[in-house]
N, C-alpha and C. Protein backbone atom coordinates (compact mmCIF):
# COMPACT_ATOMS: atom_id res chain seq x y z
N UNK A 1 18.60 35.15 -86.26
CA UNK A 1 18.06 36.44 -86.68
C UNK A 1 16.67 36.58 -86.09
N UNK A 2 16.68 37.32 -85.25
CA UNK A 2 15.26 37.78 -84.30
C UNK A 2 14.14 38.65 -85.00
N UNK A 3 14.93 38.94 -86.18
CA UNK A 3 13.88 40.09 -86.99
C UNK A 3 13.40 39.79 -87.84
N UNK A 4 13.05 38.10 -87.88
CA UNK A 4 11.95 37.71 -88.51
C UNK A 4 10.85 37.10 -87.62
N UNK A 5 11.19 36.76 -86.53
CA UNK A 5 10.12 36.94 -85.85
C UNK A 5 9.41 37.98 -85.26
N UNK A 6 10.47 39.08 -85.43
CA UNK A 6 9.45 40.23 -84.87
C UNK A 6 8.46 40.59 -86.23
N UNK A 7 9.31 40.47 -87.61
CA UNK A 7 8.10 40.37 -88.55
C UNK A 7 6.77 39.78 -88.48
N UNK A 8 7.24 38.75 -88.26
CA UNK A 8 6.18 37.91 -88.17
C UNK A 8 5.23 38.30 -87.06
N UNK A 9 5.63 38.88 -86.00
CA UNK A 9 4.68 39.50 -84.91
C UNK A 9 4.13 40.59 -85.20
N UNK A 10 4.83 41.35 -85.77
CA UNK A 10 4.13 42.15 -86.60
C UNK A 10 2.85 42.41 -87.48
N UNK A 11 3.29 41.03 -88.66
CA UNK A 11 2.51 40.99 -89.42
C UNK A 11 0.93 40.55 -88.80
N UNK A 12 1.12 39.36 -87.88
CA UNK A 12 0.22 39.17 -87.33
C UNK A 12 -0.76 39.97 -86.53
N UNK A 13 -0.22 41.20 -86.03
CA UNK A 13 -0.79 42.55 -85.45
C UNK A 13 -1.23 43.54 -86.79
N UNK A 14 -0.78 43.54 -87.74
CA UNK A 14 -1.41 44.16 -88.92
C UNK A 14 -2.20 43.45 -89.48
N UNK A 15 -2.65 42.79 -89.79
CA UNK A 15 -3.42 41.38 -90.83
C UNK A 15 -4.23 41.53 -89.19
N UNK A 16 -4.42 41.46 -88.10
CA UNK A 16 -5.57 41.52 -87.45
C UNK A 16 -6.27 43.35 -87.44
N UNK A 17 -5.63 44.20 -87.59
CA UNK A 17 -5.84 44.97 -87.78
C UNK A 17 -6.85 45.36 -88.91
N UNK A 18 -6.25 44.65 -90.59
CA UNK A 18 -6.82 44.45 -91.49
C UNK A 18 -8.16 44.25 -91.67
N UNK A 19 -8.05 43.15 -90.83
CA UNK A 19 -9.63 42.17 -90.60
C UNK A 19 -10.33 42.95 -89.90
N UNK A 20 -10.09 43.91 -88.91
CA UNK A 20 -10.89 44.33 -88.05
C UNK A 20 -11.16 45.51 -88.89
N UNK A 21 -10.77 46.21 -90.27
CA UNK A 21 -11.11 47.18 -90.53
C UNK A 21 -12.02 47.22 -92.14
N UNK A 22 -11.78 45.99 -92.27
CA UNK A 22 -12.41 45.45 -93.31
C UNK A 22 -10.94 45.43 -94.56
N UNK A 23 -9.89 45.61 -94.63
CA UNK A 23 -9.35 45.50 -95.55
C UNK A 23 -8.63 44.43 -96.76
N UNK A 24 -8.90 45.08 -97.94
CA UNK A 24 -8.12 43.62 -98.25
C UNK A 24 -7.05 44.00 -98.59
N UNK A 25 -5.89 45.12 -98.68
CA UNK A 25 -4.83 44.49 -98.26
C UNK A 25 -4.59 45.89 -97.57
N UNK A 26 -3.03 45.80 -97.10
CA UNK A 26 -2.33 46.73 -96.19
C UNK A 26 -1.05 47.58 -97.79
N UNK A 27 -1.59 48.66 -97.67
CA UNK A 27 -0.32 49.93 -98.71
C UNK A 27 0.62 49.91 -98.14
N UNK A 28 0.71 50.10 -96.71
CA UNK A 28 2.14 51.05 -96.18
C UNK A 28 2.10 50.43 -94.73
N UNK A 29 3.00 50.05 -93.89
CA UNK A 29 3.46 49.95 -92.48
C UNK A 29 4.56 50.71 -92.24
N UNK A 30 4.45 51.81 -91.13
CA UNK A 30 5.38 52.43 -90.46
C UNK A 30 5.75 52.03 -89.07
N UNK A 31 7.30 51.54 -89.23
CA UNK A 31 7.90 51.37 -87.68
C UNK A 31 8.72 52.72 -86.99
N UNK A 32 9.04 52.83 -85.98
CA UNK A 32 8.96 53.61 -85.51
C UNK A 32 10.38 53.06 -84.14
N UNK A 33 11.46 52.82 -84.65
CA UNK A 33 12.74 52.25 -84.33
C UNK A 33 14.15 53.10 -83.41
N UNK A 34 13.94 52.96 -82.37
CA UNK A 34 14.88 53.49 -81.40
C UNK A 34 16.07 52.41 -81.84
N UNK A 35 17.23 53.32 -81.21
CA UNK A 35 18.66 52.86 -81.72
C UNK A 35 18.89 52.00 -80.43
N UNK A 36 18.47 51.87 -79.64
CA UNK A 36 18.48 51.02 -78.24
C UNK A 36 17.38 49.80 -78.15
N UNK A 37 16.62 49.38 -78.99
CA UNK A 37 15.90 48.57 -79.38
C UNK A 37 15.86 47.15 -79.53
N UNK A 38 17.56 46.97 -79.93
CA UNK A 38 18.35 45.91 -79.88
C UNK A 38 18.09 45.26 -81.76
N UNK A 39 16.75 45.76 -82.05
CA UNK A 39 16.57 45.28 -83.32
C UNK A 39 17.37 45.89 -84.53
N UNK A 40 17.78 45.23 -85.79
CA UNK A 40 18.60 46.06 -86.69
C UNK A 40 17.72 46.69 -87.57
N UNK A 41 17.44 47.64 -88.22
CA UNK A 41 16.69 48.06 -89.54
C UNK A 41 16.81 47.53 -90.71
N UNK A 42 18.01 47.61 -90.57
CA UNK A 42 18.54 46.68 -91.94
C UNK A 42 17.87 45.24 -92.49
N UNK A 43 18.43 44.59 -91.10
CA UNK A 43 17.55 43.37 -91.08
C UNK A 43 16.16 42.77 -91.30
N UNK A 44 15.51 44.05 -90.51
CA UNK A 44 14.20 43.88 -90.34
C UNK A 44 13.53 44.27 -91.88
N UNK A 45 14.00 45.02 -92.92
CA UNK A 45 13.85 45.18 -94.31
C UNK A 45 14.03 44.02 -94.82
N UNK A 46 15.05 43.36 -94.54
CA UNK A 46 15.35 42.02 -95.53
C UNK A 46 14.34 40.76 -94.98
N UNK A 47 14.11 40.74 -93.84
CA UNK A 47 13.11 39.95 -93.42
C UNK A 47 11.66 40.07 -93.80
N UNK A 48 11.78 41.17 -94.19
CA UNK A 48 10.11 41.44 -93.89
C UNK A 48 9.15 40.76 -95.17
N UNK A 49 10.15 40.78 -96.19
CA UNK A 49 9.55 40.03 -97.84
C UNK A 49 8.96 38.64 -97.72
N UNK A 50 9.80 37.90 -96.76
CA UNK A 50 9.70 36.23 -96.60
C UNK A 50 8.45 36.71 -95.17
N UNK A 51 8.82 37.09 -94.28
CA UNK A 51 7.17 37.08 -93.20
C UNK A 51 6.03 37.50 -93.94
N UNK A 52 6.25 38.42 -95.21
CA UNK A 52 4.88 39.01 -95.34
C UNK A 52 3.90 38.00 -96.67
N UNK A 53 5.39 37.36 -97.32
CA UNK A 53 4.61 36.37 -98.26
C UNK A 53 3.32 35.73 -97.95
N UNK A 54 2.33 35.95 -98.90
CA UNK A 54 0.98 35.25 -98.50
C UNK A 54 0.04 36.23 -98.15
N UNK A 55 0.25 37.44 -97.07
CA UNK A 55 -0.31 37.98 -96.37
C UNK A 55 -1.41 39.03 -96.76
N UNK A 56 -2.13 39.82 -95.86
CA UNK A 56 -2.32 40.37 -96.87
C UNK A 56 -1.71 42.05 -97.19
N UNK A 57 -0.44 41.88 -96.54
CA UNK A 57 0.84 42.61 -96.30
C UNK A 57 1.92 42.64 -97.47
N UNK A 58 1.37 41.84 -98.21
CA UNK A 58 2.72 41.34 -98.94
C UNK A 58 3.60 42.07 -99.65
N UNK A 59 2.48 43.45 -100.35
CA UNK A 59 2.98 44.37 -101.52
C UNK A 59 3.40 45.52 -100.97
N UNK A 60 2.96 45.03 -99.24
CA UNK A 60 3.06 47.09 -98.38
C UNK A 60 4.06 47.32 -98.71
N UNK A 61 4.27 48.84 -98.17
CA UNK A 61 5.80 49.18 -98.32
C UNK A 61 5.99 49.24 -96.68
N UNK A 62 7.07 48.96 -96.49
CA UNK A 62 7.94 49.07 -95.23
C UNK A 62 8.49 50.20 -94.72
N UNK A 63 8.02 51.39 -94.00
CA UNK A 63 8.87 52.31 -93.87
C UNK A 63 9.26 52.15 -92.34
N UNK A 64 10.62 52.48 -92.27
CA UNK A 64 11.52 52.57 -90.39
C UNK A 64 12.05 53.60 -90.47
N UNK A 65 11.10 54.43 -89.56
CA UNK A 65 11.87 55.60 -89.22
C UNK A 65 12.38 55.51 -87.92
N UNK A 66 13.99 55.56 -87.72
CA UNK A 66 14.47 55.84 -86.27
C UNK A 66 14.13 57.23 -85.84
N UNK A 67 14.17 56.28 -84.40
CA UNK A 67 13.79 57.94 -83.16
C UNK A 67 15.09 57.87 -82.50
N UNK A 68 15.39 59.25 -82.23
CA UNK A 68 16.85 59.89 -81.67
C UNK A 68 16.30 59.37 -79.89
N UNK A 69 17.54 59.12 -79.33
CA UNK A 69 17.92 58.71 -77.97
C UNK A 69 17.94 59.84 -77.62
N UNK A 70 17.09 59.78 -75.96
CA UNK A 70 16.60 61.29 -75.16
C UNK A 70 16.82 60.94 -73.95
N UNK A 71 17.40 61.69 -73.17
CA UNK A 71 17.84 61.64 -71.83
C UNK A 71 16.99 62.60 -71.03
N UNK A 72 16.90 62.38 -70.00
CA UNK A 72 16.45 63.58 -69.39
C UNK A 72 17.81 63.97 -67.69
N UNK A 73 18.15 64.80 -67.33
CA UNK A 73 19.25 64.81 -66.73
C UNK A 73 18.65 65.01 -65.03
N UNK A 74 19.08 64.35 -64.29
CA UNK A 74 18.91 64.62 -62.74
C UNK A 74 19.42 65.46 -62.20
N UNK A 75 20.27 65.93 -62.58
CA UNK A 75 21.07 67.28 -62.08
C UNK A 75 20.91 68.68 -62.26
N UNK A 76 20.27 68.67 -63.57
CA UNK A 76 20.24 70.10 -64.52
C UNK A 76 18.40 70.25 -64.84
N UNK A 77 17.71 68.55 -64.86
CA UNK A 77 16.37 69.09 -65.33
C UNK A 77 16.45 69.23 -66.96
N UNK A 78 17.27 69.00 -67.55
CA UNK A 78 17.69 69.32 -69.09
C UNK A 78 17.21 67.85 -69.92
N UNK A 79 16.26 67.84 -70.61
CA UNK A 79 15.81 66.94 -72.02
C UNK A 79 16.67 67.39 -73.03
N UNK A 80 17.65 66.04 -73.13
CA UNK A 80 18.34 66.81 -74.61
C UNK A 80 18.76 65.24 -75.37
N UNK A 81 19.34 65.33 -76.34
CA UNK A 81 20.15 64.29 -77.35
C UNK A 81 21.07 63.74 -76.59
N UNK A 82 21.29 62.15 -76.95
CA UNK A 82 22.40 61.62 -76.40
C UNK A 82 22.67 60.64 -77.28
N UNK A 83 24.33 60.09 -77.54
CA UNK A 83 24.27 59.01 -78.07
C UNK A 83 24.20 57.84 -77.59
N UNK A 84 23.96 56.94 -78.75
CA UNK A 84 23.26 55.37 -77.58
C UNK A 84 24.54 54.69 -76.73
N UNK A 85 25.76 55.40 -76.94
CA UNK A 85 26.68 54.64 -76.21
C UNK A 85 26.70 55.74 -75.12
N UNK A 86 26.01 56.53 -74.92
CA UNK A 86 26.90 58.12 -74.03
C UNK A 86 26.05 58.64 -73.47
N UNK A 87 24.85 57.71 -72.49
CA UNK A 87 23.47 59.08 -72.00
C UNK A 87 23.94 60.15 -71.12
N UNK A 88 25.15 61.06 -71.60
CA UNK A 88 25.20 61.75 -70.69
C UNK A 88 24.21 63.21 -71.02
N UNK A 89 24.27 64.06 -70.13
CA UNK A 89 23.62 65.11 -70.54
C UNK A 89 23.85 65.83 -71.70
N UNK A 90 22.99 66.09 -72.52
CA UNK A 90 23.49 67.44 -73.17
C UNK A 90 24.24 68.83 -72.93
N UNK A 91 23.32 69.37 -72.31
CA UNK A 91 23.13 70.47 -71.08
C UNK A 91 24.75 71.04 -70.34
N UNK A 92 24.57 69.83 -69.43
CA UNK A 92 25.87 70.08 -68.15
C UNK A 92 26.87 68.68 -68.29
N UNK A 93 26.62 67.97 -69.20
CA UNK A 93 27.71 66.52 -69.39
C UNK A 93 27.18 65.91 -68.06
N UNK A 94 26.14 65.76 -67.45
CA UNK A 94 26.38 64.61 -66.44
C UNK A 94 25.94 63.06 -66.08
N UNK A 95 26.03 62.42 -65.63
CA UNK A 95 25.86 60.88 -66.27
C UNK A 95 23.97 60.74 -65.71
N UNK A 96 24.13 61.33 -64.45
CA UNK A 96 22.92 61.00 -63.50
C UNK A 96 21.58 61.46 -64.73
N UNK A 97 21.37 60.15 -65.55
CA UNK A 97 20.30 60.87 -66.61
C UNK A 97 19.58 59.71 -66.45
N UNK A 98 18.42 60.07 -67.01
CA UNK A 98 17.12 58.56 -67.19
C UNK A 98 16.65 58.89 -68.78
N UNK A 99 16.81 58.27 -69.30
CA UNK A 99 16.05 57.33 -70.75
C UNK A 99 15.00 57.73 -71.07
N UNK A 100 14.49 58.67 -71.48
CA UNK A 100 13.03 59.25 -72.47
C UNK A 100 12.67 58.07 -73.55
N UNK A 101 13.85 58.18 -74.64
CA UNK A 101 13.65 57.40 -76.00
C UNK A 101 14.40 57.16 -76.31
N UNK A 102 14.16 56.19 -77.08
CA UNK A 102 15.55 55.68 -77.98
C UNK A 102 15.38 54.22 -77.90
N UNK A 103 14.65 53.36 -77.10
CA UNK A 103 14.51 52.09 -76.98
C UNK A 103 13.20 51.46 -77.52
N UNK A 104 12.17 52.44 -78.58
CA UNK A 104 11.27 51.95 -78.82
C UNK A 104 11.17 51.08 -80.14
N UNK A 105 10.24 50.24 -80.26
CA UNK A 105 9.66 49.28 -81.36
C UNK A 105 8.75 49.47 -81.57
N UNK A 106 8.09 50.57 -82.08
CA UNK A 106 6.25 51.23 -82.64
C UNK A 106 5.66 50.76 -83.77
N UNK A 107 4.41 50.33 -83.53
CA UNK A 107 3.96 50.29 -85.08
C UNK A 107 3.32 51.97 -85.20
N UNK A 108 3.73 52.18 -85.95
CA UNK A 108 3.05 53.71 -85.36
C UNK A 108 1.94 53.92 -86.80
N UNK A 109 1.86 53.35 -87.41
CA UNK A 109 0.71 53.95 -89.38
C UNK A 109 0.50 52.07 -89.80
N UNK A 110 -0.46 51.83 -90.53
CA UNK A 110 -0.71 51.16 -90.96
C UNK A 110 -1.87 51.93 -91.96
N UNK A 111 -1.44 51.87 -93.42
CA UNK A 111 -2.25 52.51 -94.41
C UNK A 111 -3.38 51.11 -94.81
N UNK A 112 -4.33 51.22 -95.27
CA UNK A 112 -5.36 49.80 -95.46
C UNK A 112 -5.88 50.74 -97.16
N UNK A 113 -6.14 49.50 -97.97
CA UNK A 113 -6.91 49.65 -98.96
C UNK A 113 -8.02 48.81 -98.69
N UNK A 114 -9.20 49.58 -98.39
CA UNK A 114 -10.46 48.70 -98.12
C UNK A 114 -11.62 48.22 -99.33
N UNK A 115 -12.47 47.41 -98.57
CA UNK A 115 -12.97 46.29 -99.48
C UNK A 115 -13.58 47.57 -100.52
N UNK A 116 -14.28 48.32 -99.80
CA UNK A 116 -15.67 49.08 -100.39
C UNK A 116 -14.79 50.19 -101.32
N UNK A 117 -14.18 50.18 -102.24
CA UNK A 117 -13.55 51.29 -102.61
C UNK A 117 -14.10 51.78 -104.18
N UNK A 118 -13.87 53.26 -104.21
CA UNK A 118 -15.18 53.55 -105.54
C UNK A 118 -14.69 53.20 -107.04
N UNK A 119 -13.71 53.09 -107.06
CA UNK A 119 -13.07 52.74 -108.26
C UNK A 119 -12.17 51.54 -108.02
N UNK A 120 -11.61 50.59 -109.05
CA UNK A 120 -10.83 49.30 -108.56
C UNK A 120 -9.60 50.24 -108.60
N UNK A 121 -9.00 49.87 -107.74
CA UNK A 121 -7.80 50.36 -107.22
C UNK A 121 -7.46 51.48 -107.02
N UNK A 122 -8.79 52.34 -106.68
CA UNK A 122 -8.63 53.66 -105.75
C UNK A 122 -8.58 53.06 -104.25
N UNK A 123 -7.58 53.83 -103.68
CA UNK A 123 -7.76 53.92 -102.46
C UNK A 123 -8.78 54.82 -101.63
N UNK A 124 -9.26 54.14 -100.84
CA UNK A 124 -10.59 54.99 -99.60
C UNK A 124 -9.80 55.96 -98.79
N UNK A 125 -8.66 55.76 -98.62
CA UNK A 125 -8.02 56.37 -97.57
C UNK A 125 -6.72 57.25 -98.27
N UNK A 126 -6.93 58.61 -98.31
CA UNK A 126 -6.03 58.90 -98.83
C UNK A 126 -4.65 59.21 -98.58
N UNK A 127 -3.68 59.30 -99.28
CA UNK A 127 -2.00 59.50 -98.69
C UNK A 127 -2.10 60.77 -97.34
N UNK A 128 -3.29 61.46 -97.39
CA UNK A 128 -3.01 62.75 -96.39
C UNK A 128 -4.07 62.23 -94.85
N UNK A 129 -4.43 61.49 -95.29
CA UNK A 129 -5.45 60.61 -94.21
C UNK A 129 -5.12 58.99 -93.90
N UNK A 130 -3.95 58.96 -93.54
CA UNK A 130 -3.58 57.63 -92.87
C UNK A 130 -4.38 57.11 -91.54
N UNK A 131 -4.99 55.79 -91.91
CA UNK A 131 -5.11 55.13 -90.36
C UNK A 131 -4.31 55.11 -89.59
N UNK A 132 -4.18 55.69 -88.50
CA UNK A 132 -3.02 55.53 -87.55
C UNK A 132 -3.59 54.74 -86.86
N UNK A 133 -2.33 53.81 -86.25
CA UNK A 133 -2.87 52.59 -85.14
C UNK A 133 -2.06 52.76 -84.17
């Protein structure tokens, strides 16, 4: 199972993140999961409890949002939907297409509760003002 080490690579890219922003711990991590990725979602949920133990990740919440597979077509010029078994065009059905998305692994949000905060367990950063990383 590969999707605990990508946790774990993960975590290690958030928890430096942390440190660099002063936080003591991490609310929320958003991935950002193409269906061509090779990684499972599923998996990567069930993994993520045992990588994050200790951390200062431990209580985040995990959100994976998949991104839809995008072709772009050589024939037609057409950006459209494809499925991950089928890049054919949207457009005109034709195969001659190249790969926009669908193969990514993003950390795309990392929410932080920081040290300096005005009340104990207010957050500095609010739900409408995410650190994006």
């Amino acid at each position: 199972m590969h999707e605990l080490s990508i946790c774990q690579a993960l975590l290690s890219q958030v928890e430096a993140l942390a440190h660099q922003h002063h936080a003591q711990r991490v609310a929320k991590i958003v991935l950002r999961v193409g269906p061509l990725a090779g990684v499972e979602a599923a998996l990567l949920q069930h993994a993520y409890p045992v990588a994050a133990a200790g951390t200062v990740a431990a209580d985040a919440e995990l959100v994976i949002e998949t991104l839809p597979v995008r072709v772009h077509c050589r024939s037609c010029g057409a950006a459209t939907d494809a499925l991950p078994n089928r890049l054919l065009c949207g457009a005109c059905g034709d195969w001659h297409t190249n790969l926009l998305s669908g193969d990514e692994l993003l950390l795309a949000q990392v929410e932080f509760e920081l040290l300096n905060t005005a009340s104990p367990g207010e957050e500095t950063l609010s739900p409408g003002e995410p650190n994006d990383v």
